[in-house]
C-alpha atoms as a PDB file:
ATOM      1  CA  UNK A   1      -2.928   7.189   9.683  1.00  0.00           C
ATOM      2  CA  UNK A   2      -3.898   7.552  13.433  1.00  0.00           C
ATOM      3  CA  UNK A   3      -7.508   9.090  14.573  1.00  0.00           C
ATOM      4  CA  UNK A   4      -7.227  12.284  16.152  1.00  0.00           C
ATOM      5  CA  UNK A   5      -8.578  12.715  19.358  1.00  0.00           C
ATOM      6  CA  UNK A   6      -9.194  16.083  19.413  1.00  0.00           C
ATOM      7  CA  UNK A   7     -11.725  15.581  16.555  1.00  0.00           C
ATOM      8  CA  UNK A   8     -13.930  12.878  18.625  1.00  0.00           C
ATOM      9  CA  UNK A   9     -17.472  14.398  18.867  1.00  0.00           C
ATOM     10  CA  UNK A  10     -20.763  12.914  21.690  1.00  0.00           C
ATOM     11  CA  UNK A  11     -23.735  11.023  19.559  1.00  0.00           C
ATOM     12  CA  UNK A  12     -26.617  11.308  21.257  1.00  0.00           C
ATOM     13  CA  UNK A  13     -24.864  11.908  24.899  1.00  0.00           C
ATOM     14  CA  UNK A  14     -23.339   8.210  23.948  1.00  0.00           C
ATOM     15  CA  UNK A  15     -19.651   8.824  23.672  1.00  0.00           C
ATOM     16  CA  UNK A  16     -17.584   9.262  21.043  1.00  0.00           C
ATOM     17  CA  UNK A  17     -17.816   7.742  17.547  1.00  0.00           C
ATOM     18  CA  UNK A  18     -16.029   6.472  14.296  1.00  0.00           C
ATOM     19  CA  UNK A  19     -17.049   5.829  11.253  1.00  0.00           C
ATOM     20  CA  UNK A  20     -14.574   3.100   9.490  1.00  0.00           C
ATOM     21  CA  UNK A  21     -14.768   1.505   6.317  1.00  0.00           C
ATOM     22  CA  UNK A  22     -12.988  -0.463   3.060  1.00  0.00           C
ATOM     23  CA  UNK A  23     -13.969   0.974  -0.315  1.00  0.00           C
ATOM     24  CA  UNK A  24     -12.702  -0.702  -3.583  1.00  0.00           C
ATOM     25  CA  UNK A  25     -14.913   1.499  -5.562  1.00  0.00           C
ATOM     26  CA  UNK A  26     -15.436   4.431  -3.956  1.00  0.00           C
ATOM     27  CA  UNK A  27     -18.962   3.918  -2.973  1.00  0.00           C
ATOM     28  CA  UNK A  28     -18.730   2.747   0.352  1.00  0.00           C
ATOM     29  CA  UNK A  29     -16.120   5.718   0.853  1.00  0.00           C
ATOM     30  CA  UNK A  30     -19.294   8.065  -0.269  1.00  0.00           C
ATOM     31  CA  UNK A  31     -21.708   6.428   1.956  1.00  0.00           C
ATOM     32  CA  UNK A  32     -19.143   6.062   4.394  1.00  0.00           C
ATOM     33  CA  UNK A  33     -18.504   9.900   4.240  1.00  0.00           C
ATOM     34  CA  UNK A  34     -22.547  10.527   4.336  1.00  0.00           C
ATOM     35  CA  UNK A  35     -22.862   9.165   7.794  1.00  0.00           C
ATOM     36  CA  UNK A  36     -19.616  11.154   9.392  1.00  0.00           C
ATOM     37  CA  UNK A  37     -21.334  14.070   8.143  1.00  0.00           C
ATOM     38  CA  UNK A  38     -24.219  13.174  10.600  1.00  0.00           C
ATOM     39  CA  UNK A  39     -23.037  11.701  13.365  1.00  0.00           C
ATOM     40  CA  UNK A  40     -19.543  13.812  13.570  1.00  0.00           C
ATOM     41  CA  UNK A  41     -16.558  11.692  15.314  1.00  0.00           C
ATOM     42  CA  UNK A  42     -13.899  10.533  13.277  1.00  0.00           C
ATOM     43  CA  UNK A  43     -13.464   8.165  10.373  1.00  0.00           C
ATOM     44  CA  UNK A  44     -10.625   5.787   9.056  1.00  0.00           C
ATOM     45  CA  UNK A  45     -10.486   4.082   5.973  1.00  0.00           C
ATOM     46  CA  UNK A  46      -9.005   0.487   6.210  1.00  0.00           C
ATOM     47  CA  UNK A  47      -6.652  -0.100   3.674  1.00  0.00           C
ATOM     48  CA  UNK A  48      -4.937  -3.206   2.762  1.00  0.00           C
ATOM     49  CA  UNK A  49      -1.388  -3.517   1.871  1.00  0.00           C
ATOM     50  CA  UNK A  50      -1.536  -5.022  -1.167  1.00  0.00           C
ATOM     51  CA  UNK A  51      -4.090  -3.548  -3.450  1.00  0.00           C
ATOM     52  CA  UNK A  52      -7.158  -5.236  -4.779  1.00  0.00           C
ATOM     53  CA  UNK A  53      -6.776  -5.201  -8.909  1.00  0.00           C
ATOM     54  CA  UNK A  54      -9.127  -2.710 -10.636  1.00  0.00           C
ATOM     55  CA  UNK A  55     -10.740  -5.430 -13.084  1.00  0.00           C
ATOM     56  CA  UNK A  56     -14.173  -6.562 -11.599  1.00  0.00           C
ATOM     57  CA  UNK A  57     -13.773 -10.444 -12.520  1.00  0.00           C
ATOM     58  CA  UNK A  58     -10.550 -10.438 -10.869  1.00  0.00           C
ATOM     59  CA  UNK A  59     -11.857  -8.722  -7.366  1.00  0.00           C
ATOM     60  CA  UNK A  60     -14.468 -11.088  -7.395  1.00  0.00           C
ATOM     61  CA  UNK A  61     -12.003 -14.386  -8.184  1.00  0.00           C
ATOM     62  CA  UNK A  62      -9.872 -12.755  -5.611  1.00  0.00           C
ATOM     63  CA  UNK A  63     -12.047 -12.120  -3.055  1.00  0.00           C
ATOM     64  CA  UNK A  64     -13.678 -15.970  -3.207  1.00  0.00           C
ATOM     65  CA  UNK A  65     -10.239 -17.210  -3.183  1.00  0.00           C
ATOM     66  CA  UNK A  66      -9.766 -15.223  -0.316  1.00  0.00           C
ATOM     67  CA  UNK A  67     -13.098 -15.802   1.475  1.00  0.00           C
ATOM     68  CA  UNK A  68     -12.380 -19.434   0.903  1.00  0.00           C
ATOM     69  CA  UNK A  69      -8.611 -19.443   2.655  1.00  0.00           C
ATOM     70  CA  UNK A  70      -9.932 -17.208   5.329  1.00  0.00           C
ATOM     71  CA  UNK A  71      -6.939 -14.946   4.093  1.00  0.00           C
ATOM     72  CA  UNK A  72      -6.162 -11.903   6.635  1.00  0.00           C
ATOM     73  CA  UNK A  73      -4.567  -9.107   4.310  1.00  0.00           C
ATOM     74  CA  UNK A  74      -1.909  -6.932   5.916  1.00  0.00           C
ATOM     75  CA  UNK A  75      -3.080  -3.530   6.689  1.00  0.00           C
ATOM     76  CA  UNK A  76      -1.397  -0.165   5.790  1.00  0.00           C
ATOM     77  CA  UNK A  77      -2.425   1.568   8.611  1.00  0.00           C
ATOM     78  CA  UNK A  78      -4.032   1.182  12.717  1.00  0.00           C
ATOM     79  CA  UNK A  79      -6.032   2.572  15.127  1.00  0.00           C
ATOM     80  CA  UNK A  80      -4.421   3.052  18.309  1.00  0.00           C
ATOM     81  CA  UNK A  81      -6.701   3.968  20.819  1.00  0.00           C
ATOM     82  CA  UNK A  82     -10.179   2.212  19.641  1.00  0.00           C
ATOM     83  CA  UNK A  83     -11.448   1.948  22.818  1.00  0.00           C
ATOM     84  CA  UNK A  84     -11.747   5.271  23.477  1.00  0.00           C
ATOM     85  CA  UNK A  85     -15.192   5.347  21.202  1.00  0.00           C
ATOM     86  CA  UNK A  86     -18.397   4.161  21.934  1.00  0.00           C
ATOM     87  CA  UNK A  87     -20.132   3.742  18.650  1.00  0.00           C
ATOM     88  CA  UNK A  88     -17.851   2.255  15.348  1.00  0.00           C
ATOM     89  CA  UNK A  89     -20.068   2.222  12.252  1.00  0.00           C
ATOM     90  CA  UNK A  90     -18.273  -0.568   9.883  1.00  0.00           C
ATOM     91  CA  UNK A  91     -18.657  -0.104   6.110  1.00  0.00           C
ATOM     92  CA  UNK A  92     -17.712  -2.324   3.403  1.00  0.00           C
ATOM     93  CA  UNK A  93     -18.822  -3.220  -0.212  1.00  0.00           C
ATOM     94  CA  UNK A  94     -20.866  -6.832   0.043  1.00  0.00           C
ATOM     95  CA  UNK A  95     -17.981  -8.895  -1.507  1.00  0.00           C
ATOM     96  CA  UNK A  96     -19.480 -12.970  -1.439  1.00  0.00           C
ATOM     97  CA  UNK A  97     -22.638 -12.118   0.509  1.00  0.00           C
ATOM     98  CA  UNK A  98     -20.466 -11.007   3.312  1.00  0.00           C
ATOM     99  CA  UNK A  99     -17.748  -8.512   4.405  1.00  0.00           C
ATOM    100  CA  UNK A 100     -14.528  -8.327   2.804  1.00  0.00           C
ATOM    101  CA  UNK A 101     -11.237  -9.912   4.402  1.00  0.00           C
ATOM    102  CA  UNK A 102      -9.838  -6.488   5.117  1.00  0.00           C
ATOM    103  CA  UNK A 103     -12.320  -5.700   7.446  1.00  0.00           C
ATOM    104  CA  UNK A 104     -12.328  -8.796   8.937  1.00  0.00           C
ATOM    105  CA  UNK A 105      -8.811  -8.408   9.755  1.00  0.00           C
ATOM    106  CA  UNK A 106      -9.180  -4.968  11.132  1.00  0.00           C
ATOM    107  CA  UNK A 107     -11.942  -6.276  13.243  1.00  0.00           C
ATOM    108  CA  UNK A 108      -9.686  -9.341  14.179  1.00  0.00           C
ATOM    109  CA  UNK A 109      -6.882  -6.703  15.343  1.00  0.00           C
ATOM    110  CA  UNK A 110      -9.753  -4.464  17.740  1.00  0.00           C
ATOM    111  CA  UNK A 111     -10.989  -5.580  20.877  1.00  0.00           C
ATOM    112  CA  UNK A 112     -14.477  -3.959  20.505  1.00  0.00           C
ATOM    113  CA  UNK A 113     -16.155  -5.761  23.583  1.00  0.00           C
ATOM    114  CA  UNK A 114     -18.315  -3.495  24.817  1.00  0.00           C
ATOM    115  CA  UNK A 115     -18.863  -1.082  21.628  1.00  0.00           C
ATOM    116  CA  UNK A 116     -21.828  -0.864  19.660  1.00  0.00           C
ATOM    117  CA  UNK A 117     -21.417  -1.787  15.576  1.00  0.00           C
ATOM    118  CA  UNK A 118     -23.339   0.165  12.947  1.00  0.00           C
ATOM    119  CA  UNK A 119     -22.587  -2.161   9.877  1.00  0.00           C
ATOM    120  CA  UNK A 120     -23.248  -0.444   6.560  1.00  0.00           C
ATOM    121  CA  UNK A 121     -22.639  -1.478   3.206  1.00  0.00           C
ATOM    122  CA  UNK A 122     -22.642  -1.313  -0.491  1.00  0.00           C
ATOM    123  CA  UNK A 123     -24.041  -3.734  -3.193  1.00  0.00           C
ATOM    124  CA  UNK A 124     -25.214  -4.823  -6.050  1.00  0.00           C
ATOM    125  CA  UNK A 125     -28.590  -6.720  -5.170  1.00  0.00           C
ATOM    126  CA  UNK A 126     -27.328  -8.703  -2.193  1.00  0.00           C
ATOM    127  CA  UNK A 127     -28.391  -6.265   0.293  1.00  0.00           C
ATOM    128  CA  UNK A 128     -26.428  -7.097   3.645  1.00  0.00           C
ATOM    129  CA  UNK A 129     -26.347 -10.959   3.154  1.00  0.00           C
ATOM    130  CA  UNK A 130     -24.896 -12.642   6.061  1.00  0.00           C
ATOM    131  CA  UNK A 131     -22.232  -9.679   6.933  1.00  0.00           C
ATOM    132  CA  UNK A 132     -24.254  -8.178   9.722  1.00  0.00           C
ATOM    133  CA  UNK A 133     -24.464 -12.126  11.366  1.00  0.00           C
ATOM    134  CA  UNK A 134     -20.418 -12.603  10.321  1.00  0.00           C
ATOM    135  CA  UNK A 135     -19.657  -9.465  12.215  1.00  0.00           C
ATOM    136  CA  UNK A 136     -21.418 -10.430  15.401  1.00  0.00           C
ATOM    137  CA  UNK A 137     -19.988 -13.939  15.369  1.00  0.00           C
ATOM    138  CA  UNK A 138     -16.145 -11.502  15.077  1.00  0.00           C
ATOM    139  CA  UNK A 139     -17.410  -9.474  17.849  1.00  0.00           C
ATOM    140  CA  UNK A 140     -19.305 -11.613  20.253  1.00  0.00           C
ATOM    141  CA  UNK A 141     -19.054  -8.984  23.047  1.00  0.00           C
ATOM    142  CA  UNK A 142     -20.405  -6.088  21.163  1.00  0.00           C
ATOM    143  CA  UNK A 143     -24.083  -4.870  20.034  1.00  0.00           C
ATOM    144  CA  UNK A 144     -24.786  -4.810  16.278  1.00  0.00           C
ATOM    145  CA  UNK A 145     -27.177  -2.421  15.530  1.00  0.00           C
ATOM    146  CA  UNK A 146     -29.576  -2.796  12.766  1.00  0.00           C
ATOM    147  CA  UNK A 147     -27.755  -2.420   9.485  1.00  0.00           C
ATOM    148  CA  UNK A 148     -27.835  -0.201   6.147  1.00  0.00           C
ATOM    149  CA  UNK A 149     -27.472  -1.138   2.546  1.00  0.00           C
ATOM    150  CA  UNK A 150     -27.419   0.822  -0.056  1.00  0.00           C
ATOM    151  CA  UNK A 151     -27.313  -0.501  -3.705  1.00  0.00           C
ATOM    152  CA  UNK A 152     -24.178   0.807  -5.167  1.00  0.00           C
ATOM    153  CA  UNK A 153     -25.655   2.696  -8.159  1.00  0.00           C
ATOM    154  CA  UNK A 154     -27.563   4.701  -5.162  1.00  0.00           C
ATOM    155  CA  UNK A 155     -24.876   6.164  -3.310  1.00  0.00           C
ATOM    156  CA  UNK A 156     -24.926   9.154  -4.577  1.00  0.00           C
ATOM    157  CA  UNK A 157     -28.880   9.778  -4.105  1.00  0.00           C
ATOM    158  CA  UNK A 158     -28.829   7.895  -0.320  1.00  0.00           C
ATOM    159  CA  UNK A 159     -28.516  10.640   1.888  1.00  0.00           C
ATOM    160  CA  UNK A 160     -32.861  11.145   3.017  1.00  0.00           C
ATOM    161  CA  UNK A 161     -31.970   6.811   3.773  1.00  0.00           C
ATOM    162  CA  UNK A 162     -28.870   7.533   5.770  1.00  0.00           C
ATOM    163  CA  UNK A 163     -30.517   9.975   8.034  1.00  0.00           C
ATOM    164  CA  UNK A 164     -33.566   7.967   8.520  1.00  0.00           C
ATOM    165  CA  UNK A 165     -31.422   4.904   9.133  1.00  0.00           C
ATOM    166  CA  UNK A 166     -29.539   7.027  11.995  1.00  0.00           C
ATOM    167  CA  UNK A 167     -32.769   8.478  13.099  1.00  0.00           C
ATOM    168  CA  UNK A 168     -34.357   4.989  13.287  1.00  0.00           C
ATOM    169  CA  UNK A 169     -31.167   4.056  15.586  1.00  0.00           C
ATOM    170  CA  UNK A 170     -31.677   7.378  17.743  1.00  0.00           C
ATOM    171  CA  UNK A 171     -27.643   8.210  16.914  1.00  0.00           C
ATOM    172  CA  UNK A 172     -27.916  11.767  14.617  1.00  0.00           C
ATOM    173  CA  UNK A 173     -25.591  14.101  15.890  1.00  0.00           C
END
């Protein structure tokens, strides 16, 4: 699954944009889908290979096992021409107090020198733990913009905090 170009849209005179993100649940795909809607571009959904099991206890052994290799998963899918965007919002669910090893591999596989981050996220009391500082240290060259988090159970009801959390970063479309 490749971005289309013709669908890039300018935030705030900025350049283009994308919205990425990993959702095991489907809430980070809502949120993820909530801030598209505002700031137009494209968006891309990182998807590992393999498949994360549906059973909560055995995401959450799976994901400390693979916090604690520093596993890269294989992804299904790449963007070709990332540099062609300006502003890349990353979303993920809080998995360990940071971001999952999906992202971290797709953000392993960019060179994003030069682009400024929007990290979002999803969770269940942990709020954006250390993923916004694990990001930076993956992307030394970019700006990381102040981040989002949404409690999971809120998703649904987060759209007045989305647009004030764009607003606050000047980047509604």
């Amino acid at each position: 699954m490749d971005i289309s170009k013709s669908q890039a849209k300018s935030v705030s005179g900025g350049g283009k944009t994308l919205v990425v993100y990993f959702s095991h649940s489907g809430n980070t795909r809502s949120l993820a889908q909530q801030i598209h809607e505002r700031v137009g571009g494209d968006i891309f959904e990182v998807v590992p290979v393999d498949p994360y099991p549906v059973d909560y206890d055995a995401v959450v052994a799976q994901a400390k096992k693979e916090l604690n290799s520093e596993y890269k998963p294989a992804l299904k899918s790449k963007i070709k021409d990332v540099g062609s965007y300006d502003v890349i919002f990353i979303g993920y669910p809080n998995w360990c107090n940071t971001i999952p090893r999906p992202v971290v591999t797709f953000l392993l596989e960019q060179d994003l020198s030069g682009k400024t981050i929007g990290p979002f996220c999803t969770h269940e009391g942990s709020r954006l733990g250390r993923s916004a500082t694990d990001i930076s240290k993956l992307c030394p060259q970019s700006t990381i913009l102040e981040g989002l988090a949404v409690r999971g159970r809120d998703v649904g009801n987060a759209q007045n905090q989305v647009s004030a959390w764009l607003q606050g970063l000047k980047l509604l479309k």
